[in-house]
Protein backbone atom coordinates (compact mmCIF):
# COMPACT_ATOMS: atom_id res chain seq x y z
CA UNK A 1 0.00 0.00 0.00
CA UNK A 2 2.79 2.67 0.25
CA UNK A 3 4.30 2.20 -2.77
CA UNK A 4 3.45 4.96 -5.64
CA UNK A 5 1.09 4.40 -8.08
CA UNK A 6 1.18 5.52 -11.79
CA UNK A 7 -2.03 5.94 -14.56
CA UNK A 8 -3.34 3.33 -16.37
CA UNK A 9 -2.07 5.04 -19.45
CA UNK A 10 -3.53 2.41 -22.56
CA UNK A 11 -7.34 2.90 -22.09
CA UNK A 12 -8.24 4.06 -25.88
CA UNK A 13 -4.15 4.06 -26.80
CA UNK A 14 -3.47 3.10 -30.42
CA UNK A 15 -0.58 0.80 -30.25
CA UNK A 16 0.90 1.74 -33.93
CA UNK A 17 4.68 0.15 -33.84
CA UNK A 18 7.35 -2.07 -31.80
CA UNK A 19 8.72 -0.63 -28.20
CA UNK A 20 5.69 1.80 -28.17
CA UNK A 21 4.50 -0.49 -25.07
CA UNK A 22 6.23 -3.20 -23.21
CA UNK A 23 4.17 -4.94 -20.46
CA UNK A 24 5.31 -7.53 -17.31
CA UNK A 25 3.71 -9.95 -15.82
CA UNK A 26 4.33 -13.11 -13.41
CA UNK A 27 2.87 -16.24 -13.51
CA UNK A 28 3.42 -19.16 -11.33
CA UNK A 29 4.74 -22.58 -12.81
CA UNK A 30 4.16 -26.13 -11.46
CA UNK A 31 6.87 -28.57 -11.09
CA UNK A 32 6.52 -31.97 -9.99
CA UNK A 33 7.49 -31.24 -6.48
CA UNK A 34 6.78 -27.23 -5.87
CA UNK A 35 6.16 -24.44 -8.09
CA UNK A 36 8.60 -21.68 -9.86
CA UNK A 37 7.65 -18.13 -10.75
CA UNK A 38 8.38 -17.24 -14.42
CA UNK A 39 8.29 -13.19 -14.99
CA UNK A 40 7.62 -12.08 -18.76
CA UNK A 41 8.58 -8.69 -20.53
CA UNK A 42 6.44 -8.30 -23.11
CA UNK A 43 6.07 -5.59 -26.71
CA UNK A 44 2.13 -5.17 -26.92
CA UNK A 45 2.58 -4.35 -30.70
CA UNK A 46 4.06 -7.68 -31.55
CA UNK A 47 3.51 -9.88 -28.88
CA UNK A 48 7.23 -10.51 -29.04
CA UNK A 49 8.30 -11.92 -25.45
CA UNK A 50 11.70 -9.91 -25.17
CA UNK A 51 12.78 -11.02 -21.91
CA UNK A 52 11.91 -13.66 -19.26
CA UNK A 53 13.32 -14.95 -15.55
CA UNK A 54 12.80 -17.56 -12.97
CA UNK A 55 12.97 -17.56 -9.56
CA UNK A 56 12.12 -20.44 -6.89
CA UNK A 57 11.06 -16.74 -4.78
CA UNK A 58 8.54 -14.10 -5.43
CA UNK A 59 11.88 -11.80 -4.44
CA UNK A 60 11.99 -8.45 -6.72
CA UNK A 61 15.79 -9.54 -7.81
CA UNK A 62 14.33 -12.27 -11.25
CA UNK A 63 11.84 -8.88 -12.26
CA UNK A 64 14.70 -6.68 -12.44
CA UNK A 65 16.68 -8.73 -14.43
CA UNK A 66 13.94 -9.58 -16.98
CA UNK A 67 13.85 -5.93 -17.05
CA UNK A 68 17.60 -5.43 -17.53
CA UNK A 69 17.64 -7.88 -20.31
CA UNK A 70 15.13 -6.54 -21.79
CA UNK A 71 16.73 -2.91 -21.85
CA UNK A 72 20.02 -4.56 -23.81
CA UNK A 73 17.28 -5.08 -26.50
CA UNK A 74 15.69 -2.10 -26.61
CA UNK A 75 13.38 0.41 -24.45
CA UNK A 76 9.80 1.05 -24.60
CA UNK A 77 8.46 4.65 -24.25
CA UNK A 78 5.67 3.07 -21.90
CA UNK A 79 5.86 0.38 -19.24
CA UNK A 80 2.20 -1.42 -17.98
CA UNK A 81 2.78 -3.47 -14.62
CA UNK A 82 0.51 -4.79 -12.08
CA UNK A 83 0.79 -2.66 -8.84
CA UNK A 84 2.58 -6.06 -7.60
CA UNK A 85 5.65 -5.63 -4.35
CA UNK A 86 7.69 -6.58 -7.73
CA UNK A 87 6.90 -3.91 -10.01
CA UNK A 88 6.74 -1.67 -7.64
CA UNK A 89 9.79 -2.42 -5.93
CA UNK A 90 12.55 1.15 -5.85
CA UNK A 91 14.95 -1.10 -8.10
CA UNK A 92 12.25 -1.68 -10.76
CA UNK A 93 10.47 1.21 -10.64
CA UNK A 94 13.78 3.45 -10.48
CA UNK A 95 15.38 1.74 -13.92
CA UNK A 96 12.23 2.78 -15.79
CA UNK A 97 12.33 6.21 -14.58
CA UNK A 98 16.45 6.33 -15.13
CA UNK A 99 15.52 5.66 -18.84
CA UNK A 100 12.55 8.32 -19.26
CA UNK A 101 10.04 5.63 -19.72
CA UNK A 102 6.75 6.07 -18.94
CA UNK A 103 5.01 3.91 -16.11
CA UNK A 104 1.43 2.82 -16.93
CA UNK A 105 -0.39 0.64 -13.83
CA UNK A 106 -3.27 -1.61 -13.87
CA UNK A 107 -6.14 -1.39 -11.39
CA UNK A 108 -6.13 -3.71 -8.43
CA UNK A 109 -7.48 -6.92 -9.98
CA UNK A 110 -7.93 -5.81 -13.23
CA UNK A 111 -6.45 -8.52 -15.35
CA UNK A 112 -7.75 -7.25 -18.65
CA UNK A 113 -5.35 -4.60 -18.57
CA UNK A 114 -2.59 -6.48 -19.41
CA UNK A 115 -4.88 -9.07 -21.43
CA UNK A 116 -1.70 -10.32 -23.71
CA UNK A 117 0.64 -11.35 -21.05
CA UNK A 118 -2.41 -12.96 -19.43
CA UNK A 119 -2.98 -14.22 -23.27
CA UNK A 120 0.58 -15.69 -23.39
CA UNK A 121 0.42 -17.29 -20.12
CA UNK A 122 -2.31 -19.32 -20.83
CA UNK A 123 -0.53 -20.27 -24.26
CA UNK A 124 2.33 -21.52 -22.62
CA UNK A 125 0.42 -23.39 -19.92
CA UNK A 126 -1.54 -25.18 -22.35
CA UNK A 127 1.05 -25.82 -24.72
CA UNK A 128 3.79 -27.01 -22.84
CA UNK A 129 3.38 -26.72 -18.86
CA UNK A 130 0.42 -28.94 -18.43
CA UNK A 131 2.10 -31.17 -20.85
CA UNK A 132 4.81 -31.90 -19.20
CA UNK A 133 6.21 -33.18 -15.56
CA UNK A 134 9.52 -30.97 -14.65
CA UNK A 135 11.71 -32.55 -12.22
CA UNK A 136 13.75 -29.78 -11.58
CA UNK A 137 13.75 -25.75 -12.04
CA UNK A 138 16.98 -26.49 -14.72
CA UNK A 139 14.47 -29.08 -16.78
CA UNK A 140 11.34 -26.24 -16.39
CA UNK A 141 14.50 -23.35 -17.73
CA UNK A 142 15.22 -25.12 -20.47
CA UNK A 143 11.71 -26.39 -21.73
CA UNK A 144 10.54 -23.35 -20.97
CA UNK A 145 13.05 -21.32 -23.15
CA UNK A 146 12.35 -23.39 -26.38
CA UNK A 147 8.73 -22.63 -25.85
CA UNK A 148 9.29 -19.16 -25.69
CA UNK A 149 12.07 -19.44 -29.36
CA UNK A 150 8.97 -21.40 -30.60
CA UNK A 151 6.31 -18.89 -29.74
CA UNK A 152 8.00 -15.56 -30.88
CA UNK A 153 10.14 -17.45 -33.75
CA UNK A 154 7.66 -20.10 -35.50
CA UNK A 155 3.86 -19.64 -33.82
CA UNK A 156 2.19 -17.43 -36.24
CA UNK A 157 -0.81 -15.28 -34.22
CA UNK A 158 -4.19 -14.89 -36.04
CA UNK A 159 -3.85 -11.21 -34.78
CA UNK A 160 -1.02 -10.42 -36.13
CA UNK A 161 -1.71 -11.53 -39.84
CA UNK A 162 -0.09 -15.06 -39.47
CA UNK A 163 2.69 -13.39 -38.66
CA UNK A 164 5.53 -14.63 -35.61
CA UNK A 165 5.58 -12.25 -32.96
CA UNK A 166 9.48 -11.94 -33.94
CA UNK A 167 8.54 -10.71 -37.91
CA UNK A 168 6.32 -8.10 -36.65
CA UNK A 169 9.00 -6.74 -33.75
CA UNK A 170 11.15 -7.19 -36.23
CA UNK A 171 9.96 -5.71 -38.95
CA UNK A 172 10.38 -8.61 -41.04
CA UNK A 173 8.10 -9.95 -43.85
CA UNK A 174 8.28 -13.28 -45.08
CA UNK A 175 5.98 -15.29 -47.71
């Protein structure tokens, strides 16, 4: 409750190119004994995942590395996050500002406000979690990383014109 809270600033936004809007989320992932978290940066534009982490904690630390790894890439000029301890955590909240980017925040429960990380999560539940029986958190890393080449490399999305999430970041066309 103390931490600051920003504007929901997409309501009625048109979302017309790549790094116009990143979003984060974190979902939870089940192993066979326990659960990992699994934090996403997201482009809204493309869908392109740019960055992800896991952590065996809900600790701030695998949110601000996402978000580090994400900034090697590139920068949005707007940031959407949950008003989660991780988002709003002084590390997190202080690269975005460092960098000029401006800090959108959904309303408490509201989780059509960042509807395609919610979008992607249940993808990759679907697709591979509840397919599969991880032993370990280095098993869950490394299935989950081919998921995500798969999903922004080869998985073309009806919304984006058939298009991979990477062509349209990108700004690649292929026939």
């Amino acid at each position: 409750p103390e931490h600051k809270k920003y504007p929901y600033l997409l309501r009625d936004l048109v979302i017309g190119h790549p790094d116009q809007v990143w979003a984060a989320d974190i979902t939870y992932i089940r192993m066979r004994h326990g659960f990992i978290y699994l934090v996403a940066v997201m482009d809204w534009f493309s869908r392109y995942v740019i960055a992800w982490e896991i952590s065996i904690t809900l600790e701030a630390a695998f949110c601000v590395q996402a978000l580090e790894k994400a900034l090697r890439t590139s920068q949005a000029e707007i940031f959407n996050i949950d008003q989660g301890a991780q988002f709003s955590s002084t590390d997190f909240l202080g690269m975005l500002e460092e960098r000029r980017i401006r800090i959108s925040m959904d309303g408490r429960g509201r989780v059509y406000d960042n509807i395609f990380i919610e979008r992607l999560w249940r993808t990759l539940k679907y697709e591979e979690v509840y397919l599969h029986d991880y032993r370990n958190v280095s098993e869950a890393r490394l299935r989950i990383a081919s998921f995500f080449q798969f999903y922004n490399t080869e998985r073309p999305h009806e919304g984006l014109g058939y298009r991979t999430p990477y062509e349209v970041y990108s700004g690649q066309l292929f026939n």
